[in-house]
Structure formats: C-alpha cells, structure tokens
Protein backbone atom coordinates (compact mmCIF):
# COMPACT_ATOMS: atom_id res chain seq x y z
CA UNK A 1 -20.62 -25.98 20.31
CA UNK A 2 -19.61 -23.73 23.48
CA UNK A 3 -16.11 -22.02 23.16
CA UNK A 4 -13.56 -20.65 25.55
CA UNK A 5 -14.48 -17.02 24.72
CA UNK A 6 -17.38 -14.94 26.02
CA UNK A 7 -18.77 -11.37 26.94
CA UNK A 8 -16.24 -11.70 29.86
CA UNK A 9 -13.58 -14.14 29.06
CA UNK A 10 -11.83 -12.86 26.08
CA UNK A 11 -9.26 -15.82 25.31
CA UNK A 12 -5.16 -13.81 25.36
CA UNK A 13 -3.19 -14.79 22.25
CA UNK A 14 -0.55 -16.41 24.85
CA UNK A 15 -3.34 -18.25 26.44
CA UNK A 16 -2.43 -21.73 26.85
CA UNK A 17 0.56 -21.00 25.24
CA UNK A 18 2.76 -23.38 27.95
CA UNK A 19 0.97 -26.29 25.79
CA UNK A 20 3.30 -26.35 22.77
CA UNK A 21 6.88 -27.03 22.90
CA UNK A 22 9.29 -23.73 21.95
CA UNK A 23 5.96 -21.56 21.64
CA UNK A 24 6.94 -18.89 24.10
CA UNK A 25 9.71 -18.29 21.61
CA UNK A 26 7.90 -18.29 18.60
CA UNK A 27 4.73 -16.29 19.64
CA UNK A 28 7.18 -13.47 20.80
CA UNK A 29 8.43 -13.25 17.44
CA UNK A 30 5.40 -13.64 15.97
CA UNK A 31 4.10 -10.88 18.30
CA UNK A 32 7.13 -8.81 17.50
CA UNK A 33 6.67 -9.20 13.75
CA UNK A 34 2.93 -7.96 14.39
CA UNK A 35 3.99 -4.51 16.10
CA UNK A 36 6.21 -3.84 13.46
CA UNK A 37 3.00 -4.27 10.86
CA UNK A 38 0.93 -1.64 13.22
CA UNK A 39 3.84 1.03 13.28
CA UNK A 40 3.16 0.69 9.13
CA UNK A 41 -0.72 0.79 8.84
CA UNK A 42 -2.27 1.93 12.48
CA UNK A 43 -5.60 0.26 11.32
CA UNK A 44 -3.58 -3.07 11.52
CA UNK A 45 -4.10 -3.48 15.73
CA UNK A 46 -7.68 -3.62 16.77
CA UNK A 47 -8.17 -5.52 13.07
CA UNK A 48 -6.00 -8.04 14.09
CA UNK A 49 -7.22 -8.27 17.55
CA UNK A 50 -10.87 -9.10 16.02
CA UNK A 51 -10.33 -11.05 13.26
CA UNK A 52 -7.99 -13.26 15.14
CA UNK A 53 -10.67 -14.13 17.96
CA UNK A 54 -13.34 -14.41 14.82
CA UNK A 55 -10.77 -17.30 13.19
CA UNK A 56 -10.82 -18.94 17.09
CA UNK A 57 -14.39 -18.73 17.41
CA UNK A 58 -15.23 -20.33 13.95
CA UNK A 59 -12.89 -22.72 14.43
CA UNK A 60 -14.64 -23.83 17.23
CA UNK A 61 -17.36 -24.18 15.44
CA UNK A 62 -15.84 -26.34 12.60
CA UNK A 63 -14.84 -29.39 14.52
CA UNK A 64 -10.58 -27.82 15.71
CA UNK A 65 -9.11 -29.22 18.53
CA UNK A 66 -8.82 -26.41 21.24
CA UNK A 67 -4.89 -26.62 20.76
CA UNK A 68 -5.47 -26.35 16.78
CA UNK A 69 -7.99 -23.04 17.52
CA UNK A 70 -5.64 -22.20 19.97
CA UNK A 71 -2.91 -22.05 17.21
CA UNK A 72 -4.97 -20.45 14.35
CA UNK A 73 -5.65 -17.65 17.39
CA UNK A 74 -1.98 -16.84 17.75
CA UNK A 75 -1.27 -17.04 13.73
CA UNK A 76 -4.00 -15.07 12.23
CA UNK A 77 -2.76 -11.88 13.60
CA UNK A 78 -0.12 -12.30 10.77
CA UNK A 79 -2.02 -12.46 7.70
CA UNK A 80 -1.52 -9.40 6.74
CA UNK A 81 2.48 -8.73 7.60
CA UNK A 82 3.25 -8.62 4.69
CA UNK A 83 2.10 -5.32 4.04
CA UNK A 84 5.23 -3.86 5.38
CA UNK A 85 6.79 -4.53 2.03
CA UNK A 86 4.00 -2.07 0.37
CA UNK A 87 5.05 1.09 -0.41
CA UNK A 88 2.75 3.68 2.34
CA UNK A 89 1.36 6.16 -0.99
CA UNK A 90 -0.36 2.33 -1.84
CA UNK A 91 -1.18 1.30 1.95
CA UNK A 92 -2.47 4.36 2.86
CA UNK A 93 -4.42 5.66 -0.23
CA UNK A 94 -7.44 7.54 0.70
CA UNK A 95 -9.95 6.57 -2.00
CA UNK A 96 -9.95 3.49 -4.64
CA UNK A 97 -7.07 1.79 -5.52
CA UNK A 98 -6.01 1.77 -9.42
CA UNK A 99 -5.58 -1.64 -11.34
CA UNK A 100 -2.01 -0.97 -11.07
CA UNK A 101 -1.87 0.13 -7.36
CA UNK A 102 -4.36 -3.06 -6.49
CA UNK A 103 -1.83 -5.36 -8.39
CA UNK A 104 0.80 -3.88 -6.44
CA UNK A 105 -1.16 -4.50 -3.07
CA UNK A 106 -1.50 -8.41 -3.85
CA UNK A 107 1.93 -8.74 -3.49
CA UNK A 108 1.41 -8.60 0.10
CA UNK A 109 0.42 -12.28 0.47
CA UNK A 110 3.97 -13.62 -0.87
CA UNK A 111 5.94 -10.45 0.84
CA UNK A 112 4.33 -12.41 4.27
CA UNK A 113 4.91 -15.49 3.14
CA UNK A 114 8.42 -14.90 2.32
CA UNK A 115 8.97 -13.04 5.80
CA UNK A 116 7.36 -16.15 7.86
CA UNK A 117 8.68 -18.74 5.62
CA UNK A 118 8.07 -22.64 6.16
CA UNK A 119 9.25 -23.84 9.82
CA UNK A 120 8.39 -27.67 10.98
CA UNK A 121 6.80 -25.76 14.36
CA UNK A 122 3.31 -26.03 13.72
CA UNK A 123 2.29 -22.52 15.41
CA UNK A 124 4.80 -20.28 12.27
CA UNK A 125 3.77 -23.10 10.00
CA UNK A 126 -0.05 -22.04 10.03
CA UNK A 127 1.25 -18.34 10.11
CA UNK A 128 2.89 -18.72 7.22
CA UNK A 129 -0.58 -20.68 5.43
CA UNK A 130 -2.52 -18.03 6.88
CA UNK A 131 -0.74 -15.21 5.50
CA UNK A 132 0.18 -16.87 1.67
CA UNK A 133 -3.50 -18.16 1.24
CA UNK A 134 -5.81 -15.54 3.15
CA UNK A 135 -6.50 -14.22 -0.42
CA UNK A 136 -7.28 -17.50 -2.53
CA UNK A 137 -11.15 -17.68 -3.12
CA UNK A 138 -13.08 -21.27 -2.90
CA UNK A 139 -14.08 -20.61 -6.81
CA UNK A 140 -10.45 -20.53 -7.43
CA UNK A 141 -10.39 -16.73 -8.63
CA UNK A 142 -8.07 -15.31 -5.68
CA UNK A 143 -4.39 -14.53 -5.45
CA UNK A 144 -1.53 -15.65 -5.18
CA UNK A 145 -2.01 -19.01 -6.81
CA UNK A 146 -5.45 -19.20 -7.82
CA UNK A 147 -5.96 -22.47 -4.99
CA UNK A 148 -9.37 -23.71 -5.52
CA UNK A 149 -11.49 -25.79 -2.55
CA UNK A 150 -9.37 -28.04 -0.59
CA UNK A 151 -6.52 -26.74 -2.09
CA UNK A 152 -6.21 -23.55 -0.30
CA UNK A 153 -5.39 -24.99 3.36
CA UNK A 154 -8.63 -25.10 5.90
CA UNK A 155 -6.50 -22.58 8.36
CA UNK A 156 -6.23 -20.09 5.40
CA UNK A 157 -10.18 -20.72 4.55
CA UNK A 158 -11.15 -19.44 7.82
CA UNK A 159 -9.04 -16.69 7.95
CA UNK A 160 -10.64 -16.05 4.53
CA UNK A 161 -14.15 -15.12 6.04
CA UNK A 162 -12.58 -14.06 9.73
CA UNK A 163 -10.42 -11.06 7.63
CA UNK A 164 -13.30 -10.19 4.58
CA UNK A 165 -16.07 -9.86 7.76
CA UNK A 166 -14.18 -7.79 9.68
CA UNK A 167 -12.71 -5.37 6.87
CA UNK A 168 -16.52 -5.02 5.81
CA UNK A 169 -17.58 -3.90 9.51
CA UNK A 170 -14.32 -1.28 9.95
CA UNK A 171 -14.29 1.89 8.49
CA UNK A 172 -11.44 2.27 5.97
CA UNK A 173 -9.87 5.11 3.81
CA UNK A 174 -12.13 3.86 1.27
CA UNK A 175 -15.46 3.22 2.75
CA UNK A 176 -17.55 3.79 5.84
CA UNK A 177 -18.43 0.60 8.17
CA UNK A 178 -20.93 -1.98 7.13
CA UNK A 179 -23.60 -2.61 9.40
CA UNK A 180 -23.13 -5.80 11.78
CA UNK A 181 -26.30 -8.01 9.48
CA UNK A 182 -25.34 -6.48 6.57
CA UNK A 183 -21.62 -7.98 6.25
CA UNK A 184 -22.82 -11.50 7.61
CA UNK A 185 -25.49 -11.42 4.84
CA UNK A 186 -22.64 -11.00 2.11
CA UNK A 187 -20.58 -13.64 3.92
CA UNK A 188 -23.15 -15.71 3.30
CA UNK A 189 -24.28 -14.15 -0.13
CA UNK A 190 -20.19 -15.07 -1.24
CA UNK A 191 -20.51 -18.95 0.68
CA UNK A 192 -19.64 -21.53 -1.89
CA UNK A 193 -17.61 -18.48 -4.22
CA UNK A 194 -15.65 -16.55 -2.61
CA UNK A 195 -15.83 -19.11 0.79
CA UNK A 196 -16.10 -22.20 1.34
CA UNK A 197 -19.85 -23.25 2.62
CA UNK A 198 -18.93 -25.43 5.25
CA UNK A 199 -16.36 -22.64 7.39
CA UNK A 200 -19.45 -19.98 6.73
CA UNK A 201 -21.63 -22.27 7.97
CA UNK A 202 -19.12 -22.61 11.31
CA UNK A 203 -19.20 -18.89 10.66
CA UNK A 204 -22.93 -18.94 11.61
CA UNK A 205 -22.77 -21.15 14.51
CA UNK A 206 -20.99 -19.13 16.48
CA UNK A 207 -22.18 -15.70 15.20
CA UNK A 208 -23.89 -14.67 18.88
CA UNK A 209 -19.80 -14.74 19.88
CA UNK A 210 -18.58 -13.15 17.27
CA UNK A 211 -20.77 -10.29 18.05
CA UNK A 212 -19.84 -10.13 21.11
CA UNK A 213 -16.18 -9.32 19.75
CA UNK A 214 -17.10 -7.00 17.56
CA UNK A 215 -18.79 -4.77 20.37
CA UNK A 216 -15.88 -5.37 22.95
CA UNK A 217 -13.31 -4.24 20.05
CA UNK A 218 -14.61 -1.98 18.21
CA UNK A 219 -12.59 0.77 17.10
C-alpha cells in the first residue's frame, strides 16, 4: 500500500487537520502539552517526531483510513507525556535503572493518562489510548493493566512497535544506538510476545518508508 509520506513529502502533524471538527483546538493543546514534555526530557522532540510518522506509516499499512492514520499521527506524539510527573534524578539517570526506580518510571503511562483523560473527540480520545496502553505487551506481561491481544486497543498496539523501534535505534543515557536491521530483527524476534504479529507485519510493509524517516530525523 502507497502512503502520503515519502523522501520528500514528510506528512505535518496539522496536515489535514481542517478535516475534523474542533481539531485546530485540540491539536494546539495537544501540541502545547508536547513542548512542555521536551522542556522535561530534551530526547523527547526528534523521538516523537519519528515515532509518530512510524505509527502513520504502519498504519497505512494495516488497513486505517487516511483520517484514522491521520489521527494516530497527531496522538502518538503524546505517549510519553506523562513523564513530566517523573521525578528528573529517575528521567534522566545515566546508566540502568533499579527495580525500584523502573517501578517508579511505569507510572508514567497512568500520569499521561490522567493528564489527557477520556474526551468524546476522537483525536484526545486515541491520545489518551496511546499514552495508557503504549506499554501493555500482546502476551499480556506489560503495564499498566496487564491488557492481553485485542484487549490493549489497535492504536496503542502500533504505537507499541512505532515507540520500542525507535528507542532501540536512538542513543540513550543507557545504551548506544542499535543498528537500523538490527532493531527490525528484534521487532520481529518479539512479534506475537511482546507485539502483536499482524501490526509487525504492517510494520514490514512499509519498512522502505520508515527508513526513510529514520535518515531524515535522525538525531
């Protein structure tokens, strides 16, 4: 399947934004909400800027509408806001977390959550699924709630692989960068555990594209 976004037509989050009704309003929150994140953890911008094209581009591939990649585009960059509720000694740790500190760190999913909260519009809606569920693992071992398959919402699924590819390819406090085939062979190593097999198979599909995001962005 052929997407909106290429080598030289990088899709804006606002793009097509005059479709929904009130999104104008929402996105600049949402966009708002977002800086606010980056003045906490720097690292949060160009990771946000990549793994929220990723969740477009593999959404593409799954069978979305182009309003409902459209949407997942402009929500994914919150998955992570939460983290402005995490103290910065935690955030910011330079070298392995401890089981106490990593415990600590999980809270981030229902600090977001709580932030975004449930809205009937459809675009803070999937923000909010995106940044409660991001964690939850197919197998039913993540966090918050443990959500196993269909349980954890497709949106959140997506943003599953979108967020746990690009952390692998970023250097962190923690870790150098993973090579480009090395993190899409664990992707697919962790399909049916950690992911569900069907969004890493979207995943693959569009993986030429996805490349092509992780050059133009890289950090």
């Amino acid at each position: 399947m052929t997407s909106k976004i290429d080598e030289n037509n990088i899709v804006d989050t606002a793009a097509g934004a005059e479709k929904y009704d009130g999104v104008l309003t929402q996105l600049e929150m949402l966009k708002r909400l977002t800086l606010a994140a980056k003045y906490k953890d720097d690292d949060t911008g160009s990771h946000i800027t990549r793994m929220s094209r990723y969740c477009y581009e593999i959404a593409v591939e799954y069978g979305f509408s182009e309003e409902d990649a459209q949407i997942l585009l402009n929500a994914a960059p919150m998955h992570d806001i939460g983290k402005i509720g995490i103290a910065d000694s935690i955030l910011l740790k330079r070298g392995k977390l401890t089981a106490e500190e990593f415990q600590a760190m999980t809270e981030h999913s229902e600090i977001g959550a709580n932030i975004i909260n449930e809205h009937p519009s459809k675009l803070i809606h999937v923000a909010y699924i995106v940044a409660y569920q991001h964690h939850e693992k197919f197998n039913g071992k993540g966090y918050p709630n443990g959500l196993k398959g269909e349980e954890i919402d497709i949106n959140a699924r997506i943003a599953a692989v979108a967020d746990v590819f690009d952390a692998l390819t970023s250097v962190r406090p923690y870790k150098d960068a993973w090579p480009f085939e090395k993190a899409v062979k664990q992707i697919n190593d962790d399909a049916g555990t950690h992911f569900d097999q069907e969004v890493v198979d979207a995943f693959n599909r569009a993986i030429d594209r996805i490349k092509v995001i992780h050059d133009k962005f890289a950090e």
